[in-house]
PDB file of N, CA and C in Angstrom:
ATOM      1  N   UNK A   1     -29.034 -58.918 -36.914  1.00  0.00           N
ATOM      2  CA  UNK A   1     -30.369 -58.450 -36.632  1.00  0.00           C
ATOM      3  C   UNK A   1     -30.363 -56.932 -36.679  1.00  0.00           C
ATOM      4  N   UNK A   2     -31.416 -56.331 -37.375  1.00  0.00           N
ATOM      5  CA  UNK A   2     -31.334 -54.780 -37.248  1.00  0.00           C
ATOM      6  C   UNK A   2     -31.984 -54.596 -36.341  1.00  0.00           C
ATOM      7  N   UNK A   3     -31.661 -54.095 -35.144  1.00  0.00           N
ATOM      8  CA  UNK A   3     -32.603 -53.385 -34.432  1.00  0.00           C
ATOM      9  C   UNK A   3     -32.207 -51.452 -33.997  1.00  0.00           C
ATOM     10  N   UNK A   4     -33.693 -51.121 -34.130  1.00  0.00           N
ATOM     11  CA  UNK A   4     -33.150 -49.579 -33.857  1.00  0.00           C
ATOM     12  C   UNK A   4     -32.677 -49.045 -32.420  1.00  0.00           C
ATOM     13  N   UNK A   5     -31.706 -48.230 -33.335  1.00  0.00           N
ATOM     14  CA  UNK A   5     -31.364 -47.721 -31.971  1.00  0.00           C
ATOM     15  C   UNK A   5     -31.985 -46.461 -31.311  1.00  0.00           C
ATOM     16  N   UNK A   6     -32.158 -46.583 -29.902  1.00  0.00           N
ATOM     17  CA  UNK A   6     -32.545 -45.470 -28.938  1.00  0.00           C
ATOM     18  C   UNK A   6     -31.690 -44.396 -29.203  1.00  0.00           C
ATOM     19  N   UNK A   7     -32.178 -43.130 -29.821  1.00  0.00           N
ATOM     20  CA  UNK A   7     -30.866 -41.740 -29.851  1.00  0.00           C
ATOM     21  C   UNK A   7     -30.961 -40.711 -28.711  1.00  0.00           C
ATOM     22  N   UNK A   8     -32.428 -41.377 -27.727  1.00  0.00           N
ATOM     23  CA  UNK A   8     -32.359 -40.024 -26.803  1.00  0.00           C
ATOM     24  C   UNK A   8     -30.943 -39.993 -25.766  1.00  0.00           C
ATOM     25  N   UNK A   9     -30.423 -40.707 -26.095  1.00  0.00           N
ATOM     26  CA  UNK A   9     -28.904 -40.856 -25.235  1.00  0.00           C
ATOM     27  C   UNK A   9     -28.275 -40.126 -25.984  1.00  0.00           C
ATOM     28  N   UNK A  10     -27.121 -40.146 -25.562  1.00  0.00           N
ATOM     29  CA  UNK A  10     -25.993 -39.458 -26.197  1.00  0.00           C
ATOM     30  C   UNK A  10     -24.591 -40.160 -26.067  1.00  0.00           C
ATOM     31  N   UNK A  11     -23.689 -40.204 -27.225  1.00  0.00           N
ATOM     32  CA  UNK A  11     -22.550 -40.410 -26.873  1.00  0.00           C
ATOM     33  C   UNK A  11     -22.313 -42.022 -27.185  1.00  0.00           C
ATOM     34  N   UNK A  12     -21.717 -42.733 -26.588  1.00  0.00           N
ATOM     35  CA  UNK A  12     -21.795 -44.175 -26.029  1.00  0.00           C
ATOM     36  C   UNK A  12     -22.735 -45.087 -25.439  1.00  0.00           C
ATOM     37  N   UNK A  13     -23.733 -44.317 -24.894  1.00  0.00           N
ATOM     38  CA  UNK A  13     -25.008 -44.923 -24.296  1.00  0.00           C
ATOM     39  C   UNK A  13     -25.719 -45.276 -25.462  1.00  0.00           C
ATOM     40  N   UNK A  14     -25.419 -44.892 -26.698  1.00  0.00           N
ATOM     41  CA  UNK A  14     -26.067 -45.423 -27.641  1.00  0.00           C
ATOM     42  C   UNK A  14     -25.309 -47.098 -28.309  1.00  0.00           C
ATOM     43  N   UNK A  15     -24.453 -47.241 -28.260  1.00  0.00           N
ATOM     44  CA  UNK A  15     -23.421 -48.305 -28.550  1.00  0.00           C
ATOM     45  C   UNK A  15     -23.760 -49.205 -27.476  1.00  0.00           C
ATOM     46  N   UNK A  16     -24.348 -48.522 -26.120  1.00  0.00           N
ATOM     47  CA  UNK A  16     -24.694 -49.527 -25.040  1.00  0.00           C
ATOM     48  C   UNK A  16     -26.308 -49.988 -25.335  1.00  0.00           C
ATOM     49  N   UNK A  17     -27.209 -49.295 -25.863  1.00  0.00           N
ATOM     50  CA  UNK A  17     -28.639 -49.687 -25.960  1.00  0.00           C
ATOM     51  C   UNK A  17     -28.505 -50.842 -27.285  1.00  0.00           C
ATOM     52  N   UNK A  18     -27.665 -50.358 -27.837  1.00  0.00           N
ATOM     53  CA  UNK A  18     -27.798 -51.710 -29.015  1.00  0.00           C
ATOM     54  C   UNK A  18     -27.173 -53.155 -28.381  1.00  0.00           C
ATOM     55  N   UNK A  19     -26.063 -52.721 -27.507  1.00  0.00           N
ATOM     56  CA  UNK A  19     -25.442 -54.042 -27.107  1.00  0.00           C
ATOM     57  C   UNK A  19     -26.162 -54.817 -26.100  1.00  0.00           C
ATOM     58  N   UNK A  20     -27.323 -54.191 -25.682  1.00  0.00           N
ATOM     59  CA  UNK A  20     -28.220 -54.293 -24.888  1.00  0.00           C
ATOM     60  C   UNK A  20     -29.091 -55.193 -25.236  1.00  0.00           C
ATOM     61  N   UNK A  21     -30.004 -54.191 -26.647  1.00  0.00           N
ATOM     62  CA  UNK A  21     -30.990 -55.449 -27.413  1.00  0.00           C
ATOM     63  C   UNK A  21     -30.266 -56.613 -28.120  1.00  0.00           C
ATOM     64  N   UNK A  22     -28.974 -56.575 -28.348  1.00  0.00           N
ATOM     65  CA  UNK A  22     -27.942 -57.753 -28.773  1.00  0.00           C
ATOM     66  C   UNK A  22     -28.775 -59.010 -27.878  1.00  0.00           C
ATOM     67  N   UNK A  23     -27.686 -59.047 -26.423  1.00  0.00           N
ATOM     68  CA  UNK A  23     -27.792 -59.442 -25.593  1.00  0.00           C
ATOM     69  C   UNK A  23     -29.448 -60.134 -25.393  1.00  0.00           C
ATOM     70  N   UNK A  24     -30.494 -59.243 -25.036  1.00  0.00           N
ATOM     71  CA  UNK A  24     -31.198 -59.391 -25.092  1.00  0.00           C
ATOM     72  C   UNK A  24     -32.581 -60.435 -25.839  1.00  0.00           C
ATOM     73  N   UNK A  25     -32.163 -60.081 -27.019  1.00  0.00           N
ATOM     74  CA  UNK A  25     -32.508 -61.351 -27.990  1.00  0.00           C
ATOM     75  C   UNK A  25     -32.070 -62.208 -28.661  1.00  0.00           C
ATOM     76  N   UNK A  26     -30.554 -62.847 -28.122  1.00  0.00           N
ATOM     77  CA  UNK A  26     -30.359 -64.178 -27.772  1.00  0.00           C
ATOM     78  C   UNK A  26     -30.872 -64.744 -26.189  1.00  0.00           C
ATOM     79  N   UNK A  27     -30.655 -64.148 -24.979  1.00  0.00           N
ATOM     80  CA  UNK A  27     -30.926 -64.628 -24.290  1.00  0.00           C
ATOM     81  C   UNK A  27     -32.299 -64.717 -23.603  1.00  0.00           C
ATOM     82  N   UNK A  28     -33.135 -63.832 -24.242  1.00  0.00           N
ATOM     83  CA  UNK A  28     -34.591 -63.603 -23.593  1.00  0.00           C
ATOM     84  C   UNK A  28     -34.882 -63.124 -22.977  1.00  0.00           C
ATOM     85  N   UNK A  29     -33.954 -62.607 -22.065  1.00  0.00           N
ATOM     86  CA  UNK A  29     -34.465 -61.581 -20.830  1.00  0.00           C
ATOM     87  C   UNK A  29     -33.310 -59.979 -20.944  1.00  0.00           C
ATOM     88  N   UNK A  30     -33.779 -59.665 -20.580  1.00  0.00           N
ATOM     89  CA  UNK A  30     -33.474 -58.104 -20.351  1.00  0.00           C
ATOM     90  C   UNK A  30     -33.771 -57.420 -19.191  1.00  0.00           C
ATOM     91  N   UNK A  31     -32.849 -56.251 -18.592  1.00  0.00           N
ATOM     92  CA  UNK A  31     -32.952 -55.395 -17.435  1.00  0.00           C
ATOM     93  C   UNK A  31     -33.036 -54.520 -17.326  1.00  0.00           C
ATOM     94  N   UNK A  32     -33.747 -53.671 -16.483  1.00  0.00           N
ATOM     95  CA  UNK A  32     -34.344 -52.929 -16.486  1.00  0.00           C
ATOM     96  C   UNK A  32     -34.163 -52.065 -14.836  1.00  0.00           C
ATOM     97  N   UNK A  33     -33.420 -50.711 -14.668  1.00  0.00           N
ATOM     98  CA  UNK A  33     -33.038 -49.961 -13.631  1.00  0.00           C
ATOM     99  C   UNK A  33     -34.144 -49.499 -13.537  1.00  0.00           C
ATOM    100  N   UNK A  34     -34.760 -50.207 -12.192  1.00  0.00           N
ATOM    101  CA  UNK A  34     -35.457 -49.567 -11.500  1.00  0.00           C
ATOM    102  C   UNK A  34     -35.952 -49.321 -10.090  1.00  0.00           C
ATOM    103  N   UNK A  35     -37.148 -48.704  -9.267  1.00  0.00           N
ATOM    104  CA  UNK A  35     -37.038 -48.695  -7.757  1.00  0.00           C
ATOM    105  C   UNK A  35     -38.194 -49.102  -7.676  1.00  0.00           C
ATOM    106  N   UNK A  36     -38.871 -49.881  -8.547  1.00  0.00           N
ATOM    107  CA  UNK A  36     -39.677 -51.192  -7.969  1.00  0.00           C
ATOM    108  C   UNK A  36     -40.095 -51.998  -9.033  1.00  0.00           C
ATOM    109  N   UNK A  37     -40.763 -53.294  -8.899  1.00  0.00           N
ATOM    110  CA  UNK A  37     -41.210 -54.181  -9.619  1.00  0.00           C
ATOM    111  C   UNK A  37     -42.179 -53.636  -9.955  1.00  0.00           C
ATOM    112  N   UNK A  38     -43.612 -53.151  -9.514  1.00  0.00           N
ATOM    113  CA  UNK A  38     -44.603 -52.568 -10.006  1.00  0.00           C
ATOM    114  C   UNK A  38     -44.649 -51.490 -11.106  1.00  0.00           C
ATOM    115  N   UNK A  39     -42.881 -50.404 -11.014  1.00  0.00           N
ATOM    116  CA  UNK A  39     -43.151 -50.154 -11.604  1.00  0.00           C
ATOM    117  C   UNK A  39     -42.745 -50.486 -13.291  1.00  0.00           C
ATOM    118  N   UNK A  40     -42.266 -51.423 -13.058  1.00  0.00           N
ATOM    119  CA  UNK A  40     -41.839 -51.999 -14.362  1.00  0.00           C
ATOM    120  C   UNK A  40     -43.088 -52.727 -14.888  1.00  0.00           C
ATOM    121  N   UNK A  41     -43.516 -53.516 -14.676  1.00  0.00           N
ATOM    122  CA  UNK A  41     -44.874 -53.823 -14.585  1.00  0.00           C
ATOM    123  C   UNK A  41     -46.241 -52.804 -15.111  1.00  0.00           C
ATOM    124  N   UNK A  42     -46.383 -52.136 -14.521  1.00  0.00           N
ATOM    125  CA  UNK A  42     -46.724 -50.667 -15.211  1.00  0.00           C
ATOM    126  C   UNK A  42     -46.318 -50.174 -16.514  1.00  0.00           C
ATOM    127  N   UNK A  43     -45.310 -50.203 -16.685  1.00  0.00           N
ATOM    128  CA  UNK A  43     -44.758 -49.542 -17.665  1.00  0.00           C
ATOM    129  C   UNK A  43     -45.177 -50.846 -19.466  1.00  0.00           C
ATOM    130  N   UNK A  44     -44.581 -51.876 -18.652  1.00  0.00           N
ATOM    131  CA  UNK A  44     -44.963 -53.247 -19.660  1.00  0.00           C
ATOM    132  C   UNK A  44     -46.640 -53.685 -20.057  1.00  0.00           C
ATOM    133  N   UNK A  45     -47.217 -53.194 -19.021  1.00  0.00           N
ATOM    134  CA  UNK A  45     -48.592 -53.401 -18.800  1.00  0.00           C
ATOM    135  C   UNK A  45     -49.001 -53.577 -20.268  1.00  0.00           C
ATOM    136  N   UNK A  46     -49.456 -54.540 -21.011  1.00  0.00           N
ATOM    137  CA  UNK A  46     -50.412 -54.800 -22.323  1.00  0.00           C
ATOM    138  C   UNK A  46     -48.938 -54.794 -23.402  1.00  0.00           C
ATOM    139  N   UNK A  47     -47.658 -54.827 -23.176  1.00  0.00           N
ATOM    140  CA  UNK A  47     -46.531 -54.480 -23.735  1.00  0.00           C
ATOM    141  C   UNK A  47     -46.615 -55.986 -25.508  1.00  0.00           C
ATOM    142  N   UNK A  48     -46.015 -55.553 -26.834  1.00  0.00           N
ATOM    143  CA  UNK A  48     -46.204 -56.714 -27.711  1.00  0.00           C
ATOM    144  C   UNK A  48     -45.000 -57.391 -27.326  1.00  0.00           C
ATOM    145  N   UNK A  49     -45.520 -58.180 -27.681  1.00  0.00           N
ATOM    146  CA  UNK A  49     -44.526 -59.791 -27.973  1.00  0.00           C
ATOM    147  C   UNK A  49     -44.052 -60.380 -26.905  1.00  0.00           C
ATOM    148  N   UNK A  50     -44.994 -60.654 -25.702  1.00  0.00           N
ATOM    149  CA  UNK A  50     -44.956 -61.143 -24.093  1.00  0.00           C
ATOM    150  C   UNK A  50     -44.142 -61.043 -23.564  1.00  0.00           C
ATOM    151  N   UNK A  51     -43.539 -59.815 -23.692  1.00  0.00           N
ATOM    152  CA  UNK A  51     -42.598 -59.082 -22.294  1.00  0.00           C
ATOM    153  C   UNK A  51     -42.784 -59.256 -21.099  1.00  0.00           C
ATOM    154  N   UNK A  52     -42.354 -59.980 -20.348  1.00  0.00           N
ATOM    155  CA  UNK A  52     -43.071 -59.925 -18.702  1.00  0.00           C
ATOM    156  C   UNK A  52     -42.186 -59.809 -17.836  1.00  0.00           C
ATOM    157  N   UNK A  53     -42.580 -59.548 -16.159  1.00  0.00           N
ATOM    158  CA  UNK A  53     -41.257 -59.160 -15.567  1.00  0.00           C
ATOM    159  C   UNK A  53     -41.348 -60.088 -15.051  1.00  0.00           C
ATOM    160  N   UNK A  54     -40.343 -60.725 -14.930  1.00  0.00           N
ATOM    161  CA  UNK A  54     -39.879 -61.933 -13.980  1.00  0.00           C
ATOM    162  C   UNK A  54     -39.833 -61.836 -12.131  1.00  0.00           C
ATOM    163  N   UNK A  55     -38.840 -60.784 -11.670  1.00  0.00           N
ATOM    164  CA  UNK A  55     -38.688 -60.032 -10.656  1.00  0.00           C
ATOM    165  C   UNK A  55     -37.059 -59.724 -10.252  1.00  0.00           C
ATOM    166  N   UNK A  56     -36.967 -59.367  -9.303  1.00  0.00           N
ATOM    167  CA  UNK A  56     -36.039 -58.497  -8.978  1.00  0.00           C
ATOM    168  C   UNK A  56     -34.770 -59.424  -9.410  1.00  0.00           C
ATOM    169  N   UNK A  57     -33.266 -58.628  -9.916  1.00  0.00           N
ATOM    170  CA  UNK A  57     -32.070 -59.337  -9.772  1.00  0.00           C
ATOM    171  C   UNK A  57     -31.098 -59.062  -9.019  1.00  0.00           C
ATOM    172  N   UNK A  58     -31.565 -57.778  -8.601  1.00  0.00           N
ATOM    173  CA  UNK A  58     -30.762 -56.973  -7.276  1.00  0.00           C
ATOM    174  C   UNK A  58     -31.574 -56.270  -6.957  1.00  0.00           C
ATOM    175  N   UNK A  59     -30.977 -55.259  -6.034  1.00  0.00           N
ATOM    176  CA  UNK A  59     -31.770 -54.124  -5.302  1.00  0.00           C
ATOM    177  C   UNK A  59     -32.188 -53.345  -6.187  1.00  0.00           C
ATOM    178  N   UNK A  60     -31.142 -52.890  -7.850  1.00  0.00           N
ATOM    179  CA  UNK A  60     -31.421 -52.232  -8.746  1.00  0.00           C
ATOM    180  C   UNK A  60     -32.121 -52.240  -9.853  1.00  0.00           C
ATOM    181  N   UNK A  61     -31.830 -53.517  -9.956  1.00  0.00           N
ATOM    182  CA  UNK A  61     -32.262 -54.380 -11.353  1.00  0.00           C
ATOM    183  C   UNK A  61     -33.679 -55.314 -11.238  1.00  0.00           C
ATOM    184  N   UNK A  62     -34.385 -54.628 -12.356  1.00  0.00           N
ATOM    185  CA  UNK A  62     -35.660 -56.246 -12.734  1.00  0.00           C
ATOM    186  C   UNK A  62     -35.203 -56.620 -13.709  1.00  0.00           C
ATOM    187  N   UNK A  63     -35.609 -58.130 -13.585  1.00  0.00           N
ATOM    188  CA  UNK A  63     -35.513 -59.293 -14.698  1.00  0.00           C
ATOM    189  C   UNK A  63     -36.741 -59.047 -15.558  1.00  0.00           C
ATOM    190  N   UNK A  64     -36.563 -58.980 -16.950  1.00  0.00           N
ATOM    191  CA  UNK A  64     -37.825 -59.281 -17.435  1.00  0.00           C
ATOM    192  C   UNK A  64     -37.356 -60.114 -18.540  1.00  0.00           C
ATOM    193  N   UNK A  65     -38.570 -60.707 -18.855  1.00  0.00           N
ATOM    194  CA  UNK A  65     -38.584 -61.711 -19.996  1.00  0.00           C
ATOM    195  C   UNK A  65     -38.935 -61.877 -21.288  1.00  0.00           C
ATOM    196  N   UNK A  66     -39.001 -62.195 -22.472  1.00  0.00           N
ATOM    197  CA  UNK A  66     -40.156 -61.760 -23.889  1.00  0.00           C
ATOM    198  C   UNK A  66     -39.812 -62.780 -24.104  1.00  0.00           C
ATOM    199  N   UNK A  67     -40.693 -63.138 -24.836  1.00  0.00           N
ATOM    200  CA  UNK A  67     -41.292 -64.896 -26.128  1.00  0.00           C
ATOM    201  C   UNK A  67     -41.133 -64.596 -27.484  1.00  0.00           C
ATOM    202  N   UNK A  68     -40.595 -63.360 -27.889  1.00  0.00           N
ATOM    203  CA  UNK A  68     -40.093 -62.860 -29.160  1.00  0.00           C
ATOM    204  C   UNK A  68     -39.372 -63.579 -30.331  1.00  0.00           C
ATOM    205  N   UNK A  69     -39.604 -64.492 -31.180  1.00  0.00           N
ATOM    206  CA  UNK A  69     -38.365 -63.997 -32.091  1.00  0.00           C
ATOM    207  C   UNK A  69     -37.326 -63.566 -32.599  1.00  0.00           C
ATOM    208  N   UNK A  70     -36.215 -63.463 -33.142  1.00  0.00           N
ATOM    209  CA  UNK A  70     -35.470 -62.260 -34.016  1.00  0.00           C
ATOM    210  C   UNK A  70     -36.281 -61.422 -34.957  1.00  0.00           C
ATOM    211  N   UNK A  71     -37.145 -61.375 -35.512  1.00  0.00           N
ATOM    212  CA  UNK A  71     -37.929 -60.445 -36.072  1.00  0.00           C
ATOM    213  C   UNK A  71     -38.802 -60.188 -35.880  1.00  0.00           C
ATOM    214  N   UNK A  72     -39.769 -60.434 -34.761  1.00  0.00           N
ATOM    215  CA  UNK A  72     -40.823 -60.004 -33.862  1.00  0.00           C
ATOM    216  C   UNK A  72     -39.954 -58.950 -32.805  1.00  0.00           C
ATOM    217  N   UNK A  73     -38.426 -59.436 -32.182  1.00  0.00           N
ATOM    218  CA  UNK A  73     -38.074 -58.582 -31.677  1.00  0.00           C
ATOM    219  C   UNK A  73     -37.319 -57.396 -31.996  1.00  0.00           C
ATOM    220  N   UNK A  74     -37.274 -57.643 -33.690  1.00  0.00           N
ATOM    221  CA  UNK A  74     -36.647 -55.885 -33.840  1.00  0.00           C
ATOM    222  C   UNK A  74     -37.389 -55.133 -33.818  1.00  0.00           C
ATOM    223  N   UNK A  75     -38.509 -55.764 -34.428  1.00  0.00           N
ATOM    224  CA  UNK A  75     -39.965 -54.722 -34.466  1.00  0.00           C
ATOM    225  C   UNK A  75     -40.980 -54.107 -33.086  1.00  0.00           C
ATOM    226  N   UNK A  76     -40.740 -54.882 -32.015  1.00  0.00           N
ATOM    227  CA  UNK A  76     -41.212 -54.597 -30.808  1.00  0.00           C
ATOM    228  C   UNK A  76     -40.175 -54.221 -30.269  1.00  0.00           C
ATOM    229  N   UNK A  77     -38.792 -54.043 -30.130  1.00  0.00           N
ATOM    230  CA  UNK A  77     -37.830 -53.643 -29.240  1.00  0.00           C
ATOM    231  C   UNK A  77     -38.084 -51.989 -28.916  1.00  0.00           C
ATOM    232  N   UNK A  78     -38.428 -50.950 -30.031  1.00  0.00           N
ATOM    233  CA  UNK A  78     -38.187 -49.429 -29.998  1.00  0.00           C
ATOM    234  C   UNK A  78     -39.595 -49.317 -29.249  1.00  0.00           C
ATOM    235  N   UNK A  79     -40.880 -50.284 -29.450  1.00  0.00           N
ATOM    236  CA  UNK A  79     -41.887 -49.803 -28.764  1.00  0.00           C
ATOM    237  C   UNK A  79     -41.464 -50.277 -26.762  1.00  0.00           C
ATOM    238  N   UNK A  80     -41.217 -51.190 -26.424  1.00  0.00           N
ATOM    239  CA  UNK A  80     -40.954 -51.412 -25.646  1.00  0.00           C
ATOM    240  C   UNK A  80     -39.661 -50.843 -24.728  1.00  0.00           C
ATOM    241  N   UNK A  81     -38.378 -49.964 -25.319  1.00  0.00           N
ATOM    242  CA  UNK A  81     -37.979 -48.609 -24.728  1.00  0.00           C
ATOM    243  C   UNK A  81     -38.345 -47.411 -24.663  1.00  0.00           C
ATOM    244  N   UNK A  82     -39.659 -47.239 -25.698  1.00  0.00           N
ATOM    245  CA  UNK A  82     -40.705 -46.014 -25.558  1.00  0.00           C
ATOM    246  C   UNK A  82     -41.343 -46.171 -24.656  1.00  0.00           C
ATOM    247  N   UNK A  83     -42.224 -47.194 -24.220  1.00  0.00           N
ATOM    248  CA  UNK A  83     -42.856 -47.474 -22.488  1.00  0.00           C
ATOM    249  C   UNK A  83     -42.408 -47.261 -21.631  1.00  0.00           C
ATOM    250  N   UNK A  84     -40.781 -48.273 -21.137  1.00  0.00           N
ATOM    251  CA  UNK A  84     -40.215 -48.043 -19.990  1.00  0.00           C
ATOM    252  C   UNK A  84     -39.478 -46.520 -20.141  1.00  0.00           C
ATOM    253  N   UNK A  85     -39.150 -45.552 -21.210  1.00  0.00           N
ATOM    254  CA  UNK A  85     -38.831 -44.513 -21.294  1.00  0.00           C
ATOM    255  C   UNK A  85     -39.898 -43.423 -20.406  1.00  0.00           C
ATOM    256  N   UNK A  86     -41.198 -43.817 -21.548  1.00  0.00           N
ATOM    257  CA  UNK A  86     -42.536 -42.594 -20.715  1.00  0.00           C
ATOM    258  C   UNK A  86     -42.945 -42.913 -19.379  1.00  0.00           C
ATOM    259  N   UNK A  87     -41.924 -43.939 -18.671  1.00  0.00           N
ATOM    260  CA  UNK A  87     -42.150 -43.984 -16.988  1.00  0.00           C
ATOM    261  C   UNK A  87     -41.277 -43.464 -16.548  1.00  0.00           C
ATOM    262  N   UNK A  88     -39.908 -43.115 -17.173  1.00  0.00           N
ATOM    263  CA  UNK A  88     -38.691 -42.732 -16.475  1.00  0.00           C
ATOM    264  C   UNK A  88     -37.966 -44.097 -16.323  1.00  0.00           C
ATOM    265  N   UNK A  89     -38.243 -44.871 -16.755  1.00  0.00           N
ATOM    266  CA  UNK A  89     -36.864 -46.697 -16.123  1.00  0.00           C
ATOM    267  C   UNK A  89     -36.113 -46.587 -17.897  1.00  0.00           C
ATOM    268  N   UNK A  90     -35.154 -47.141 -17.579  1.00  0.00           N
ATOM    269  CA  UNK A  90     -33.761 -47.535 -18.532  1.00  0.00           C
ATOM    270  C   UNK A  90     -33.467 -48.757 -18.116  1.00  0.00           C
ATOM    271  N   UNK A  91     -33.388 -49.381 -19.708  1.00  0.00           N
ATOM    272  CA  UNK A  91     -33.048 -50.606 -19.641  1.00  0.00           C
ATOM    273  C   UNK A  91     -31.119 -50.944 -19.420  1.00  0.00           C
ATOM    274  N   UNK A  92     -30.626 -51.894 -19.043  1.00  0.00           N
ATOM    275  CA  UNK A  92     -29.325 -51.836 -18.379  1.00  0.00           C
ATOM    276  C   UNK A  92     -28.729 -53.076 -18.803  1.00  0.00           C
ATOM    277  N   UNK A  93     -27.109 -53.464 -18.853  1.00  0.00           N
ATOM    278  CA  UNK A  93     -26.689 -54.437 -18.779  1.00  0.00           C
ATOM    279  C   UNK A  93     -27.118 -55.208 -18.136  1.00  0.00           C
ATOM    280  N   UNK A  94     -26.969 -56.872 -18.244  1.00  0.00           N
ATOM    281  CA  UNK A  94     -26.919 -57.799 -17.209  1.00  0.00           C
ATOM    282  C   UNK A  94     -25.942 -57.478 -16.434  1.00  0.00           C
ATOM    283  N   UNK A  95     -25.957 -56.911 -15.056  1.00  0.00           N
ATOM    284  CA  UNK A  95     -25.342 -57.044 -14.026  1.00  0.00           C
ATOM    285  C   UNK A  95     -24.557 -57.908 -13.414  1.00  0.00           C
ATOM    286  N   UNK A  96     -23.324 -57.747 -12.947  1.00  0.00           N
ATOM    287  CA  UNK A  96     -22.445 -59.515 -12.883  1.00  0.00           C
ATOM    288  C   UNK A  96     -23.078 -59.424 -11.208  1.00  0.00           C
ATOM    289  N   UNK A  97     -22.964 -60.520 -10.872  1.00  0.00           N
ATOM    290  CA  UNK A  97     -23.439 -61.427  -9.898  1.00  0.00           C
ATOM    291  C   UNK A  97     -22.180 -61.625  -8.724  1.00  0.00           C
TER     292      UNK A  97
END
């Protein structure tokens, strides 16, 4: 799957945003560092290809979800780290448990 990568990182954090949307669109959900549900929510608000937040997976982490495709989600993936970007949240590994 091509999906683009985020370059406002630097370094390795870029090798991590791809392994990220990897992850991500096989399993459907994705995470998201943040210090509340609302504001992830906010950020997703009207977001394409039914991104939604599920809710919390820790103190740090939201769950969110998309109904995407593999090629609905390469094409919505860069808009949907431009949102949670222009709030300040970063999307994150699944967190081990």
């Amino acid at each position: 799957m091509d999906v683009q990568r985020n370059t406002t990182r630097a370094g390795d954090e870029e090798e991590t945003s791809a392994a990220i949307a990897e992850a991500a669109a096989t399993s459907l959900r994705f995470y998201v560092a943040a210090p509340s549900v609302s504001a992830v929510r906010r950020a997703l608000h009207r977001a394409p290809g039914g991104a939604r937040v599920m809710g919390r997976h820790d103190r740090e982490t939201i769950a969110c979800s998309h109904t995407m495709d593999a090629h609905s989600f390469s094409r919505h993936w860069p808009v949907i780290l431009s949102r949670l970007e222009k709030a300040g949240l970063r999307t994150t590994p699944r967190p081990s448990v």
